[in-house]
N, C-alpha and C. Protein backbone atom coordinates (compact mmCIF):
# COMPACT_ATOMS: atom_id res chain seq x y z
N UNK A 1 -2.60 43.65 -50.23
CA UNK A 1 -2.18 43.13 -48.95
C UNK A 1 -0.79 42.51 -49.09
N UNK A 2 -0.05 42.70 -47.96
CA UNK A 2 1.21 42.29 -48.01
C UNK A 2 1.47 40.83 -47.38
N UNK A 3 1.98 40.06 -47.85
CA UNK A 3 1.69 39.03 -46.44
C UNK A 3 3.59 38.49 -46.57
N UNK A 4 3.62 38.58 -45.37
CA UNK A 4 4.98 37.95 -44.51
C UNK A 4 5.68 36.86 -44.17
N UNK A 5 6.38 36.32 -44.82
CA UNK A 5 6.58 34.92 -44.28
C UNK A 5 7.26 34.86 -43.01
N UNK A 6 6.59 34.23 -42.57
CA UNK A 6 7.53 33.97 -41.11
C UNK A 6 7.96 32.32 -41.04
N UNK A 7 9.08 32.07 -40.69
CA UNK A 7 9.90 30.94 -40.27
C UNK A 7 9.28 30.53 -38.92
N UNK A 8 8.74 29.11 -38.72
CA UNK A 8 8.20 28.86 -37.54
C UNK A 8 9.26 27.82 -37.19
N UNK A 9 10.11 27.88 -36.13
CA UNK A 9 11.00 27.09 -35.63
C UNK A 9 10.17 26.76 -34.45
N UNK A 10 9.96 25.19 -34.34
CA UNK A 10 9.60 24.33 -33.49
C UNK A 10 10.81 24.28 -32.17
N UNK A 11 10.51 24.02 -31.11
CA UNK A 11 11.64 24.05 -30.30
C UNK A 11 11.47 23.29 -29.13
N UNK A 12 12.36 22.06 -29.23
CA UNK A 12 11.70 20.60 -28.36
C UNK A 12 12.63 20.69 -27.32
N UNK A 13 12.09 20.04 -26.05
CA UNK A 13 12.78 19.80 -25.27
C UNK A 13 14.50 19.42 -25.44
N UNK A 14 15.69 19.69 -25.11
CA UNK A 14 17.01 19.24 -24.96
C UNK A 14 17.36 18.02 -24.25
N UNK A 15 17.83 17.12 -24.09
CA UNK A 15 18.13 16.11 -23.25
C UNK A 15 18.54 16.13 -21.96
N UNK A 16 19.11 17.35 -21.89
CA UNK A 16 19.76 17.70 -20.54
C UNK A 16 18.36 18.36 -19.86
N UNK A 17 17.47 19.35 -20.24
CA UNK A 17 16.25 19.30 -19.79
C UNK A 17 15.15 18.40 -19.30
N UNK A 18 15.30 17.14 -20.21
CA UNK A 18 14.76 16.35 -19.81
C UNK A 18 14.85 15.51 -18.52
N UNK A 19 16.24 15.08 -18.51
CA UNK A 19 16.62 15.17 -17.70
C UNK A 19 16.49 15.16 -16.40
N UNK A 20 17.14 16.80 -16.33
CA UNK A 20 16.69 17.54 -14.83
C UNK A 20 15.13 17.48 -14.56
N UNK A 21 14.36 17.45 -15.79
CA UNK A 21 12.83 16.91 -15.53
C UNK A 21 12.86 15.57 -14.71
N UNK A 22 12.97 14.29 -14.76
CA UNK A 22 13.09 13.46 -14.82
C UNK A 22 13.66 13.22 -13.34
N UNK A 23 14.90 14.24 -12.88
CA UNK A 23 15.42 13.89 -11.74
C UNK A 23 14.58 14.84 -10.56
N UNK A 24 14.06 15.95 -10.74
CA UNK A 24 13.00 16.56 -10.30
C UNK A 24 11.74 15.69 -9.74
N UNK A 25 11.42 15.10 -10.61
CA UNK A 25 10.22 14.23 -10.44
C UNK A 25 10.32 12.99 -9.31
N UNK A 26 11.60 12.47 -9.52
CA UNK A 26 12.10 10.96 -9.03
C UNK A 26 12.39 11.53 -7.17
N UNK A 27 13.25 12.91 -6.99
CA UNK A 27 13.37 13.73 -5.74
C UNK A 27 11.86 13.99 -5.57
N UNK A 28 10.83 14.21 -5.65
CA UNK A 28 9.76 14.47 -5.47
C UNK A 28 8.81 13.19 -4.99
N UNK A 29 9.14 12.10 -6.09
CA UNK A 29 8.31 10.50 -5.54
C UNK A 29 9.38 10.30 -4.34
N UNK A 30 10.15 10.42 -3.86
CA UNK A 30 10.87 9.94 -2.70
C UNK A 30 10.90 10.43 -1.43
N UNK A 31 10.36 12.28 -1.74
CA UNK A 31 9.77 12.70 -0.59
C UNK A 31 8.19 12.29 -0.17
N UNK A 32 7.03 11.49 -1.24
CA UNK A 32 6.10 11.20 -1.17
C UNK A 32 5.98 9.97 -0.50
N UNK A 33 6.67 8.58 -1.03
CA UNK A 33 6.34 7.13 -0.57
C UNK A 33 6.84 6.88 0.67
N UNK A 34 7.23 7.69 1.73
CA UNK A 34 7.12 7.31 2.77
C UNK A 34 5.76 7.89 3.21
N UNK A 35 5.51 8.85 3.23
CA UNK A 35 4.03 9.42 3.69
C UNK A 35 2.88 8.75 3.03
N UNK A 36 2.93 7.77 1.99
CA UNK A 36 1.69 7.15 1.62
C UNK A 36 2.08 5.86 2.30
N UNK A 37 3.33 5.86 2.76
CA UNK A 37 3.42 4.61 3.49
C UNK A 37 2.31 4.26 4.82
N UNK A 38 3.06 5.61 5.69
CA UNK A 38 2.14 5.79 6.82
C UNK A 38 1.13 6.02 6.93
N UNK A 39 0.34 6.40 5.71
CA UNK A 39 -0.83 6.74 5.31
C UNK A 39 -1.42 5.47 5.34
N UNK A 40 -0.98 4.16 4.26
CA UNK A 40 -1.33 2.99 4.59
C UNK A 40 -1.39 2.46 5.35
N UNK A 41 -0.33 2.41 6.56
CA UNK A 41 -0.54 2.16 7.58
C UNK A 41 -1.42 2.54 8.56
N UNK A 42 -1.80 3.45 8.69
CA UNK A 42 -2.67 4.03 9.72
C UNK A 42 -4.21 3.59 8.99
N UNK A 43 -3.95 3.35 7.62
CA UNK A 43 -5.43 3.42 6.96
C UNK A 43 -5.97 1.45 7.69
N UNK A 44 -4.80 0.94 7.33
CA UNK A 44 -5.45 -0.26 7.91
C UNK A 44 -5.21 -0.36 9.68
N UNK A 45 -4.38 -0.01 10.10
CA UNK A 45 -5.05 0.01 11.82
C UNK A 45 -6.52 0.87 11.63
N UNK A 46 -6.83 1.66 11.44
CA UNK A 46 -8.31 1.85 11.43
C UNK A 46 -9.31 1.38 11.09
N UNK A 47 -8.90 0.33 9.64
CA UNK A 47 -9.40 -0.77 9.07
C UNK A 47 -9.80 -1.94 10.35
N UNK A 48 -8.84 -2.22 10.88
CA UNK A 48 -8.98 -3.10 12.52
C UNK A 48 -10.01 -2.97 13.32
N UNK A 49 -9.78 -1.84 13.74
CA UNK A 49 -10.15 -1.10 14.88
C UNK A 49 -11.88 -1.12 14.57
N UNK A 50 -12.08 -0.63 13.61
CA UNK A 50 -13.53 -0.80 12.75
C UNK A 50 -14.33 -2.17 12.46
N UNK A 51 -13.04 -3.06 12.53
CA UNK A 51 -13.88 -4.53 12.44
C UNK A 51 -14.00 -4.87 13.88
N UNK A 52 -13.00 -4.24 15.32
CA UNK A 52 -13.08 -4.51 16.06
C UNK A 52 -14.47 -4.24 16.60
N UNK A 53 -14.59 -3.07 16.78
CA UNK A 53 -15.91 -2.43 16.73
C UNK A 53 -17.45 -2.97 16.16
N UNK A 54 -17.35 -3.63 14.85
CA UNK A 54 -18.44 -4.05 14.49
C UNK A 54 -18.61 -5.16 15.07
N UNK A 55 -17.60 -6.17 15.74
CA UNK A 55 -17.51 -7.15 16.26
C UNK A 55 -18.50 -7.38 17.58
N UNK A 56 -17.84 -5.82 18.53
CA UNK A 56 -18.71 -5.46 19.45
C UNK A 56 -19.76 -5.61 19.56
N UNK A 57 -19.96 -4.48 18.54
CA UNK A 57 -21.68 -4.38 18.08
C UNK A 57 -22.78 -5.50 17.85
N UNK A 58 -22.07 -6.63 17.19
CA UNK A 58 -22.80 -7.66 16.99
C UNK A 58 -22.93 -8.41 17.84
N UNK A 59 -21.68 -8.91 18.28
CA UNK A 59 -21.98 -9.63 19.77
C UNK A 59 -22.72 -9.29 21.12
N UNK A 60 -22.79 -7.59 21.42
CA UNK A 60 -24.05 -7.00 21.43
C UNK A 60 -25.35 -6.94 21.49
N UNK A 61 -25.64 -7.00 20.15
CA UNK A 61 -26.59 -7.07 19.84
C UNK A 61 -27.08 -9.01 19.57
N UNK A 62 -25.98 -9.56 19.47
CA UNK A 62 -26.78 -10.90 19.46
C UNK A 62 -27.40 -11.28 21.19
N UNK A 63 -26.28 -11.15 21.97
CA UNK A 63 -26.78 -10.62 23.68
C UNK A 63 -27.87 -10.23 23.95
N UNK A 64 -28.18 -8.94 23.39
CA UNK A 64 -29.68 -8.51 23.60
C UNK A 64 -30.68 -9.44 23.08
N UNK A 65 -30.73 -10.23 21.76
CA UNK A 65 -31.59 -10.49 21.83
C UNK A 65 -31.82 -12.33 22.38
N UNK A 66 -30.39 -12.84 22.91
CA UNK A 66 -30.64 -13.76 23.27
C UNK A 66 -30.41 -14.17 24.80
N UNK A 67 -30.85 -12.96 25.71
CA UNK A 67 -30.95 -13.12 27.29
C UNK A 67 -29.90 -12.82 27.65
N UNK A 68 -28.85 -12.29 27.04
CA UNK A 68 -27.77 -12.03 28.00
C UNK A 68 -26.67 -12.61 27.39
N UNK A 69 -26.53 -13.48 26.78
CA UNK A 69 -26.24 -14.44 26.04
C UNK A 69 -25.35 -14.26 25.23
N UNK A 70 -23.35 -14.66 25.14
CA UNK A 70 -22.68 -14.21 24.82
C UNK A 70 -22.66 -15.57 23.36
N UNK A 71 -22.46 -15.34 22.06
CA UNK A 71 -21.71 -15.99 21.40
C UNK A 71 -20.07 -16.68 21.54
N UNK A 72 -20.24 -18.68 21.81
CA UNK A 72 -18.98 -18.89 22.29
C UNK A 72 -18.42 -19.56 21.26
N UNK A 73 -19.14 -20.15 20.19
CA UNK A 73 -18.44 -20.54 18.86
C UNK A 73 -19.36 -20.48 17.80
N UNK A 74 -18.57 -21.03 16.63
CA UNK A 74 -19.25 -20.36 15.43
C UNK A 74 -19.16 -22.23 14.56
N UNK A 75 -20.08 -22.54 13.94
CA UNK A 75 -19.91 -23.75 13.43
C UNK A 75 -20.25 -23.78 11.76
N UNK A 76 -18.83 -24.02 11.42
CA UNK A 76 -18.78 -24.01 10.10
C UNK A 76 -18.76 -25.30 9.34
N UNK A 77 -19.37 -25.63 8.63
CA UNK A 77 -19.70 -27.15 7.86
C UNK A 77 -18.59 -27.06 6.91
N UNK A 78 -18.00 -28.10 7.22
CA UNK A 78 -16.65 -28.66 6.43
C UNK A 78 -17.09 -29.59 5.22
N UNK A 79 -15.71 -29.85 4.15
CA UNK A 79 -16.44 -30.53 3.31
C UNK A 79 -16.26 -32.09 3.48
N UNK A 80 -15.61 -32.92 4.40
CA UNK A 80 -15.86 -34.25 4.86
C UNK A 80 -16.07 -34.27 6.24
N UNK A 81 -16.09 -32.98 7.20
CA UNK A 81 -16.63 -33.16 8.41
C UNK A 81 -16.95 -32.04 8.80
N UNK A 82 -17.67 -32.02 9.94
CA UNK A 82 -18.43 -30.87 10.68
C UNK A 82 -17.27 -30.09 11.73
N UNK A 83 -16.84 -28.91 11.63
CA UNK A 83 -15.51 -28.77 12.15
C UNK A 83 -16.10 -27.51 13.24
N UNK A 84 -15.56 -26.90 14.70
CA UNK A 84 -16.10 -25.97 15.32
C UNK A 84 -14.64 -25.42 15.48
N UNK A 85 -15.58 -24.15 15.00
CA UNK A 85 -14.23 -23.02 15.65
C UNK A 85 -14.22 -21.86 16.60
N UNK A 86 -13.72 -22.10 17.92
CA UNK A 86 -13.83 -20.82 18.84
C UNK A 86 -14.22 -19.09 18.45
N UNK A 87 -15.13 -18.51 19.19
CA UNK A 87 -15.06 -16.68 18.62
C UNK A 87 -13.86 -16.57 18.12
N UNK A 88 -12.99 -16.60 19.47
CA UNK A 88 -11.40 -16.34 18.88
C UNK A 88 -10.61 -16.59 17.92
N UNK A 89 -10.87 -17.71 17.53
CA UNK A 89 -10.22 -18.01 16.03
C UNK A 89 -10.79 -17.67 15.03
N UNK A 90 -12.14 -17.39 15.26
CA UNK A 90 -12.53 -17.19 14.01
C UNK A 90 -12.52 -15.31 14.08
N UNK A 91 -12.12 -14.60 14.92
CA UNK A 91 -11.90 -13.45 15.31
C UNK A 91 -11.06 -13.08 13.92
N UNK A 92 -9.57 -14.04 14.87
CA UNK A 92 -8.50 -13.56 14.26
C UNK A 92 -8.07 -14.06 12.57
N UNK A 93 -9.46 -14.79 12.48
CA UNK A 93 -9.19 -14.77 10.75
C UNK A 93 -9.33 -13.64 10.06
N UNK A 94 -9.86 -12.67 10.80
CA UNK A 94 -10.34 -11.45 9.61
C UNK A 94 -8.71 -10.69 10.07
N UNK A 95 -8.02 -10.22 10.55
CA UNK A 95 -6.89 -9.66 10.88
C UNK A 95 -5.53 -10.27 10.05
């Protein structure tokens, strides 16, 4: 049997390749982060809209089962006093 040597030349990236890799990539994240922008954005108005909704639902359903009966505050025990806070304020804490 004959056997052959062969020369295995490894062959690495160039700098200037890299590079244009590098600037490829960076043009590419810049056409992306505005669209995950709006993406975020829209993800939390729906986020809202969904608490708005469950809000509904509960107040709702606390109605039904208490005659008609709308929830007008919510009373939260403070730690040196007993403090009341309107639906509304306590609405707009989750927002």
């Amino acid at each position: 049997m004959s056997y052959e040597k062969t020369i295995k030349i490894k062959k690495s990236f160039t700098l200037i390749e890299l590079l244009v890799m590098i600037a490829i990539i960076s043009i590419l994240m810049a056409m992306l982060l505005p669209t995950l922008k709006k993406a975020r954005d829209m993800a939390k108005q729906i986020h809202g809209l969904n608490n708005f909704k469950n809000l509904g639902s509960a107040c709702t359903f606390y109605a039904m089962d208490y005659n008609s009966w709308m929830p007008s505050s919510v009373w939260q025990p403070g730690n040196s006093s007993t403090r009341w806070f309107t639906l509304k304020n306590r609405i707009m804490m989750w927002f």
